[in-house]
C-alpha atoms as a PDB file:
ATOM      1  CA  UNK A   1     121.303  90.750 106.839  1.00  0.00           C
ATOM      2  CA  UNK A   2     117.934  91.658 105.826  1.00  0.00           C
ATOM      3  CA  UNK A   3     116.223  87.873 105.703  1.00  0.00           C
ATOM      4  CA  UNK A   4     117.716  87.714 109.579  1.00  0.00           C
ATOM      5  CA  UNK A   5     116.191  90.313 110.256  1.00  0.00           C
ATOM      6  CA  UNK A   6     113.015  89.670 109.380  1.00  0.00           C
ATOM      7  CA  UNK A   7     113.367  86.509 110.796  1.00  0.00           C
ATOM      8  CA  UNK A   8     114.171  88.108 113.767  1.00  0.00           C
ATOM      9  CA  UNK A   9     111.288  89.951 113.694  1.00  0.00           C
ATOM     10  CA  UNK A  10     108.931  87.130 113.879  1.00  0.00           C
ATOM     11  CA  UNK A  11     110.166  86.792 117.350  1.00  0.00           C
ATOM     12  CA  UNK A  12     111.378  90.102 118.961  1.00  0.00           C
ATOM     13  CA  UNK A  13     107.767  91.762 117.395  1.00  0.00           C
ATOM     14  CA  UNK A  14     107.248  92.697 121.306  1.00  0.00           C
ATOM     15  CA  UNK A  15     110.279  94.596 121.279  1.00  0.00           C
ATOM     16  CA  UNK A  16     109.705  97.443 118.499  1.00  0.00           C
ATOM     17  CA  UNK A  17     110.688  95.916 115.956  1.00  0.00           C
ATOM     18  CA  UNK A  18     108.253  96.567 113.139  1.00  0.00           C
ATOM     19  CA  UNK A  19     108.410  95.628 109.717  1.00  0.00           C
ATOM     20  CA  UNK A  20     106.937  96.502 106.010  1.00  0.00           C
ATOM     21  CA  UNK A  21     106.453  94.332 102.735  1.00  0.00           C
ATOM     22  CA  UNK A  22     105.012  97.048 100.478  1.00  0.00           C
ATOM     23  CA  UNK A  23     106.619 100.329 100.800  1.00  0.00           C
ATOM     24  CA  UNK A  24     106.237 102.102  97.915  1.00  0.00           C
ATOM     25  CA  UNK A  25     109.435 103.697  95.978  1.00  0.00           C
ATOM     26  CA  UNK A  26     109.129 106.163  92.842  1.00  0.00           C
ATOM     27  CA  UNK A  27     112.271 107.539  91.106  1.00  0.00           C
ATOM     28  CA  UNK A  28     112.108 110.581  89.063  1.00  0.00           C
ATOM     29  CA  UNK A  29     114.459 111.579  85.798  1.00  0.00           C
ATOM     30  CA  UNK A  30     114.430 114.786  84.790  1.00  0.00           C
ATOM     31  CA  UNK A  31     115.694 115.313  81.142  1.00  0.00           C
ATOM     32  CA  UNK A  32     116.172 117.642  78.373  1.00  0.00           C
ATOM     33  CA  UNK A  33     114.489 115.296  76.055  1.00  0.00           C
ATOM     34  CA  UNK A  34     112.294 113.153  78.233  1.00  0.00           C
ATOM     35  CA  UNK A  35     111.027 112.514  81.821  1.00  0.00           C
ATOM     36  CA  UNK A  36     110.908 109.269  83.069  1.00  0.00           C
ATOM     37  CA  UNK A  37     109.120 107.748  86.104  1.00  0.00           C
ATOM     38  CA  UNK A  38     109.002 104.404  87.767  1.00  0.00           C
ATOM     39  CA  UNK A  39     107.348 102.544  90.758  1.00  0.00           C
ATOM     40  CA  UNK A  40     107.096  99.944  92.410  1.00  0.00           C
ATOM     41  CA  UNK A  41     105.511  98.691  95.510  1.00  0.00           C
ATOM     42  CA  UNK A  42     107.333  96.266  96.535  1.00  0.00           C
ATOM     43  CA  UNK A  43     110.089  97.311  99.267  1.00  0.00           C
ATOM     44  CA  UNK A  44     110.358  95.249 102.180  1.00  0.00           C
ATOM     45  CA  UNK A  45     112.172  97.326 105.543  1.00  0.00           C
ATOM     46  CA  UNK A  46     112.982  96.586 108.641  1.00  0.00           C
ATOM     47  CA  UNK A  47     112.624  99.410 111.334  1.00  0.00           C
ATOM     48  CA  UNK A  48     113.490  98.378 115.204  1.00  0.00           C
ATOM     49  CA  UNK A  49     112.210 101.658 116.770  1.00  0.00           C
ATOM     50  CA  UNK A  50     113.893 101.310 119.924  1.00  0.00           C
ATOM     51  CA  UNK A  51     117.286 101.393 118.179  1.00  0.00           C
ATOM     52  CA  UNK A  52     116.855 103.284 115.260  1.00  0.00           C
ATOM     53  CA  UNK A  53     117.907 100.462 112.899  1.00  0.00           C
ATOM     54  CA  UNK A  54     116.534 100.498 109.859  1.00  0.00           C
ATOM     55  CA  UNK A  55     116.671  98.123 106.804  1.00  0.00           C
ATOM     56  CA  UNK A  56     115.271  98.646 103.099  1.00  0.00           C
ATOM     57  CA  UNK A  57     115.589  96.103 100.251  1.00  0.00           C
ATOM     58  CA  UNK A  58     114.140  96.908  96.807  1.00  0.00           C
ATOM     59  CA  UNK A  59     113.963  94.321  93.833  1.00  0.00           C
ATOM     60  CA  UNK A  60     114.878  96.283  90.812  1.00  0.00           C
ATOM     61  CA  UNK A  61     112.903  94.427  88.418  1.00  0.00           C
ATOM     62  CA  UNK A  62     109.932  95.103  90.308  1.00  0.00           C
ATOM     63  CA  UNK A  63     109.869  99.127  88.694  1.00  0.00           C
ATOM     64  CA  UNK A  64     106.910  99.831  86.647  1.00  0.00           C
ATOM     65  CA  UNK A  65     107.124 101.937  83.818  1.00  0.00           C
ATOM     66  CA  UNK A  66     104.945 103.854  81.938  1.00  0.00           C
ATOM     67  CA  UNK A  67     107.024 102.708  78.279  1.00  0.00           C
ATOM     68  CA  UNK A  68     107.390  98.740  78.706  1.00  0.00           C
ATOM     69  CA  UNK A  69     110.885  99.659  76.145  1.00  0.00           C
ATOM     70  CA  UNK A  70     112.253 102.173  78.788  1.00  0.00           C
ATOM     71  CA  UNK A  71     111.926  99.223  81.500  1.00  0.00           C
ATOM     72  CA  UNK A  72     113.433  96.845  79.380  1.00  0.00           C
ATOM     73  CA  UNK A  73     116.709  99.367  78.931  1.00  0.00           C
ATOM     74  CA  UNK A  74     116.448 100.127  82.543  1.00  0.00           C
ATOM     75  CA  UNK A  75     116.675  96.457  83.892  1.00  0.00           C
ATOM     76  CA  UNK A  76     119.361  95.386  81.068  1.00  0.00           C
ATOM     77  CA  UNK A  77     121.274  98.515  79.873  1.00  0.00           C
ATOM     78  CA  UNK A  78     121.432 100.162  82.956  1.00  0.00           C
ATOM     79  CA  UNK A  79     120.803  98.146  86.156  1.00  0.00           C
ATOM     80  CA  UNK A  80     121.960  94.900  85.107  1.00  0.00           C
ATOM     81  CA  UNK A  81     118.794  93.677  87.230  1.00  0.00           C
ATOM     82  CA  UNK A  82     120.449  90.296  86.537  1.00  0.00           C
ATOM     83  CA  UNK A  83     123.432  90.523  88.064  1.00  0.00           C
ATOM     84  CA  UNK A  84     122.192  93.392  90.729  1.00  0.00           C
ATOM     85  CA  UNK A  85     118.769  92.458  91.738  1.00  0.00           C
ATOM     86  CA  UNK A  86     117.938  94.364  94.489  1.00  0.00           C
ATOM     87  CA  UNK A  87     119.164  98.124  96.406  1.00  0.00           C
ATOM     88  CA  UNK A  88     119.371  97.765  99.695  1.00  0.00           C
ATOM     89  CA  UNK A  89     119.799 100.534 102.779  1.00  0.00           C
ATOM     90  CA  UNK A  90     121.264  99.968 105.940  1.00  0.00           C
ATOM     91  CA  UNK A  91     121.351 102.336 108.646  1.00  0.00           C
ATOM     92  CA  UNK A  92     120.593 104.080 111.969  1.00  0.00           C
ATOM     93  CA  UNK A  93     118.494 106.997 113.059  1.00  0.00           C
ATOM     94  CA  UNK A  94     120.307 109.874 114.201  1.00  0.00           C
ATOM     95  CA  UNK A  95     118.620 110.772 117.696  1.00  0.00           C
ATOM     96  CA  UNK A  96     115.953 108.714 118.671  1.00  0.00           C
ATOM     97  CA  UNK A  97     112.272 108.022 117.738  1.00  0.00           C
ATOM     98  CA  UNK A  98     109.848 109.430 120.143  1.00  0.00           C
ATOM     99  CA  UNK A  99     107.484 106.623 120.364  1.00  0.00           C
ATOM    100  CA  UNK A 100     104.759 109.233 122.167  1.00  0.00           C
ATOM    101  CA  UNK A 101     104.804 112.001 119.242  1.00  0.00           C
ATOM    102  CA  UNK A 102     101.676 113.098 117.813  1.00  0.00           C
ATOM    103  CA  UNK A 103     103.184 115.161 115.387  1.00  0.00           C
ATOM    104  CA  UNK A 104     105.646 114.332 112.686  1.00  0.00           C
ATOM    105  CA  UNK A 105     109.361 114.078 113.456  1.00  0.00           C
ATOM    106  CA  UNK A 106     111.530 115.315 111.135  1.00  0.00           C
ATOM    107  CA  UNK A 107     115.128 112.947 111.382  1.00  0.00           C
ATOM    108  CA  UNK A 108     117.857 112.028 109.474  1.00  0.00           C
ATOM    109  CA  UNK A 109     119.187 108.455 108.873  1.00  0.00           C
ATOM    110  CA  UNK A 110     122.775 107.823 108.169  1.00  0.00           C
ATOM    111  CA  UNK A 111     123.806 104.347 106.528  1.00  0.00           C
ATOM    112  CA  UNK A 112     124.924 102.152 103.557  1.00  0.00           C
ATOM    113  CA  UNK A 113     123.061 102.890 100.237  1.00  0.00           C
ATOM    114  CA  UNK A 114     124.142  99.955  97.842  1.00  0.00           C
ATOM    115  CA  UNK A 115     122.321 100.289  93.861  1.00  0.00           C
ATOM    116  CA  UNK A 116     124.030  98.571  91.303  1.00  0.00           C
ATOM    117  CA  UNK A 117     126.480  96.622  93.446  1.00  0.00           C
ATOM    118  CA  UNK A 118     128.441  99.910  94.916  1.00  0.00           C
ATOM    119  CA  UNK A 119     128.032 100.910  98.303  1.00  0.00           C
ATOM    120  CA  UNK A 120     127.689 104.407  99.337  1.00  0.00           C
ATOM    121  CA  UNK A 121     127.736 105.945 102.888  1.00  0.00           C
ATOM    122  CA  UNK A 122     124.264 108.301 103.083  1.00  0.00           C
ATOM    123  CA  UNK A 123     122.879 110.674 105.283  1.00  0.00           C
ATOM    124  CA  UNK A 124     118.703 110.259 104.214  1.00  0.00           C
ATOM    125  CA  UNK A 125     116.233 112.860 105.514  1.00  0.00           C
ATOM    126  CA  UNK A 126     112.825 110.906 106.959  1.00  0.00           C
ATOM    127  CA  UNK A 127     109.624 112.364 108.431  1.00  0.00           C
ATOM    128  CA  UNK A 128     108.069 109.717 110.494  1.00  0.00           C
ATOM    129  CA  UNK A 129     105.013 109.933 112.319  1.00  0.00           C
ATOM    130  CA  UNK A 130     103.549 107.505 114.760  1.00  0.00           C
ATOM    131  CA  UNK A 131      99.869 106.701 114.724  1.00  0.00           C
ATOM    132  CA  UNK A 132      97.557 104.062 116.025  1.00  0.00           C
ATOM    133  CA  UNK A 133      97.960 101.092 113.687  1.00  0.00           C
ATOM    134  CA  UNK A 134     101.814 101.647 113.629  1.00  0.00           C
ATOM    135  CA  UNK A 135     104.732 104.244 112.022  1.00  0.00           C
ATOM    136  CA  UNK A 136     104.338 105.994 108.927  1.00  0.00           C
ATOM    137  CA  UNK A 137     107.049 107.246 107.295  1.00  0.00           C
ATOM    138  CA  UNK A 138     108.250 109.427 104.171  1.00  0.00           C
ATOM    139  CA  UNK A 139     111.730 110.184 102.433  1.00  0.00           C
ATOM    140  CA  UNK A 140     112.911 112.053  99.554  1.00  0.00           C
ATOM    141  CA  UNK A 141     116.610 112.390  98.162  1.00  0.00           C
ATOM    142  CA  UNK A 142     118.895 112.855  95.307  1.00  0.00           C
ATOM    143  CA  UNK A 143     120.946 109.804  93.777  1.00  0.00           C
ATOM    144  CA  UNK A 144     123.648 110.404  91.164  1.00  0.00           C
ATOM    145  CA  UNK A 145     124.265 107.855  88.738  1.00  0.00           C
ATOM    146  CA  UNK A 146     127.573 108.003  88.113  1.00  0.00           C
ATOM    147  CA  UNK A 147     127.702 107.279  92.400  1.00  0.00           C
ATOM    148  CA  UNK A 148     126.712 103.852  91.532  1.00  0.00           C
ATOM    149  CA  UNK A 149     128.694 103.704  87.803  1.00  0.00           C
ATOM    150  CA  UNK A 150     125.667 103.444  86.229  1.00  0.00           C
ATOM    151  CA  UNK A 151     126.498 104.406  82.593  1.00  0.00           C
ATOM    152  CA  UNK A 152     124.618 106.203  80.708  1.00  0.00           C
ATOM    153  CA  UNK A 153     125.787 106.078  76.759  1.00  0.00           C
ATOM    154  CA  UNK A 154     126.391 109.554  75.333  1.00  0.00           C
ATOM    155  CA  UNK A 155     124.033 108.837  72.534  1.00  0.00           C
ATOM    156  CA  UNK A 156     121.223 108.990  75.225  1.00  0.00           C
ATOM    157  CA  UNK A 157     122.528 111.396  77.673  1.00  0.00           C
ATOM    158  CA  UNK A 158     119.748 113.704  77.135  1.00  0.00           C
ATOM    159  CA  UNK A 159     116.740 111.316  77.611  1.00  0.00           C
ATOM    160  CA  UNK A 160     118.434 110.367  81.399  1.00  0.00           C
ATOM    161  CA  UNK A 161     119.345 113.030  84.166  1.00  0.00           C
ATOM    162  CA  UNK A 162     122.546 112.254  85.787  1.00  0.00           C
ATOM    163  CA  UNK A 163     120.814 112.858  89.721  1.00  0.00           C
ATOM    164  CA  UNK A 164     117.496 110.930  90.440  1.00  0.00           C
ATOM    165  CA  UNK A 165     115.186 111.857  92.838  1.00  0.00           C
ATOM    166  CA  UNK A 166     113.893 109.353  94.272  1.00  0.00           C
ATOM    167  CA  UNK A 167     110.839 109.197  96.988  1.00  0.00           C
ATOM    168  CA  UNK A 168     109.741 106.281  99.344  1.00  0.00           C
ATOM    169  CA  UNK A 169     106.764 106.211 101.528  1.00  0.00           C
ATOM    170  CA  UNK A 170     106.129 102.952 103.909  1.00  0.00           C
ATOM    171  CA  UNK A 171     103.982 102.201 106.458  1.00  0.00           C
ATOM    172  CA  UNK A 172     104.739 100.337 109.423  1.00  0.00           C
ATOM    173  CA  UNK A 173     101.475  97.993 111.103  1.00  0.00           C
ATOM    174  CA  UNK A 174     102.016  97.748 114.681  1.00  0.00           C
ATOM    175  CA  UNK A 175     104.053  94.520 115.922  1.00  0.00           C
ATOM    176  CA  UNK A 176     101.478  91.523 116.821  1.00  0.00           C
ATOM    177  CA  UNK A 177     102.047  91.473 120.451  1.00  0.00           C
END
């Protein structure tokens, strides 16, 4: 759905439909024994603002760590970046963008959150803001693990929290007209 999308895109730019290759997601573990962070830059989305539909797809392997051993677990313990390689979000804005804003518009996107091959239905707080050279926009929100059956061993329960936060900013370029 996403690759026809984009595709789409290419040809409907005239009609709000904007798009993003680099939007930025950071995910945040907060642990009795450790914190861990990873980031990547590498989200490609999908926004059509006169709908509200939105599309996100992440490649998992694409996380940077700050321990190269605690992105090796992540991608083959825990992910199973092989067999899941990417986290996707599909969904619509609740209410509708307002394309003329000069401040920032505080909405909430409901849709289809899918990490580690399960599929849950989400309702995501965003704060977008529309400027010049396109739509900026910024989300933050808890995932559990267990959510996405994402086990975490008992031996290392206390090195990884069992809710992530996780944060995405993107920015949007205006549509080539």
């Amino acid at each position: 759905m996403l690759m026809l999308s984009f595709s789409m895109s290419e040809s409907l730019s005239a009609q709000g439909l904007y798009k993003s290759k680099n939007g930025k997601v950071k995910f945040f573990s907060e642990a009795p024994l450790e914190n861990i962070e990873a980031t990547t830059e590498q989200a490609t989305s999908v926004l059509n603002a006169a709908t509200g539909e939105v599309a996100f797809s992440i490649p998992i392997k694409s996380f940077g760590f700050e321990k190269s051993l605690m992105q090796e677990h992540f991608n083959e313990n825990y992910m199973e970046s092989d067999k899941f390689p990417q986290a996707t979000f599909s969904g619509k804005v609740e209410g509708k963008i307002d394309m003329q804003a000069t401040t920032e518009q505080t909405l909430t996107v409901k849709g289809k959150l899918t990490i580690h091959g399960i599929t849950q239905e989400r309702s995501i707080p965003v704060t977008l803001k529309v400027e010049k050279d396109g739509i900026s926009g910024i989300s933050k929100f808890k995932v559990k693990v267990a959510d996405h059956k994402i086990e975490i061993p008992t031996l290392v329960f206390q090195n990884i929290a069992e809710v992530i936060e996780v944060t995405l900013q993107v920015k949007y370029p205006n549509p080539a007209s």
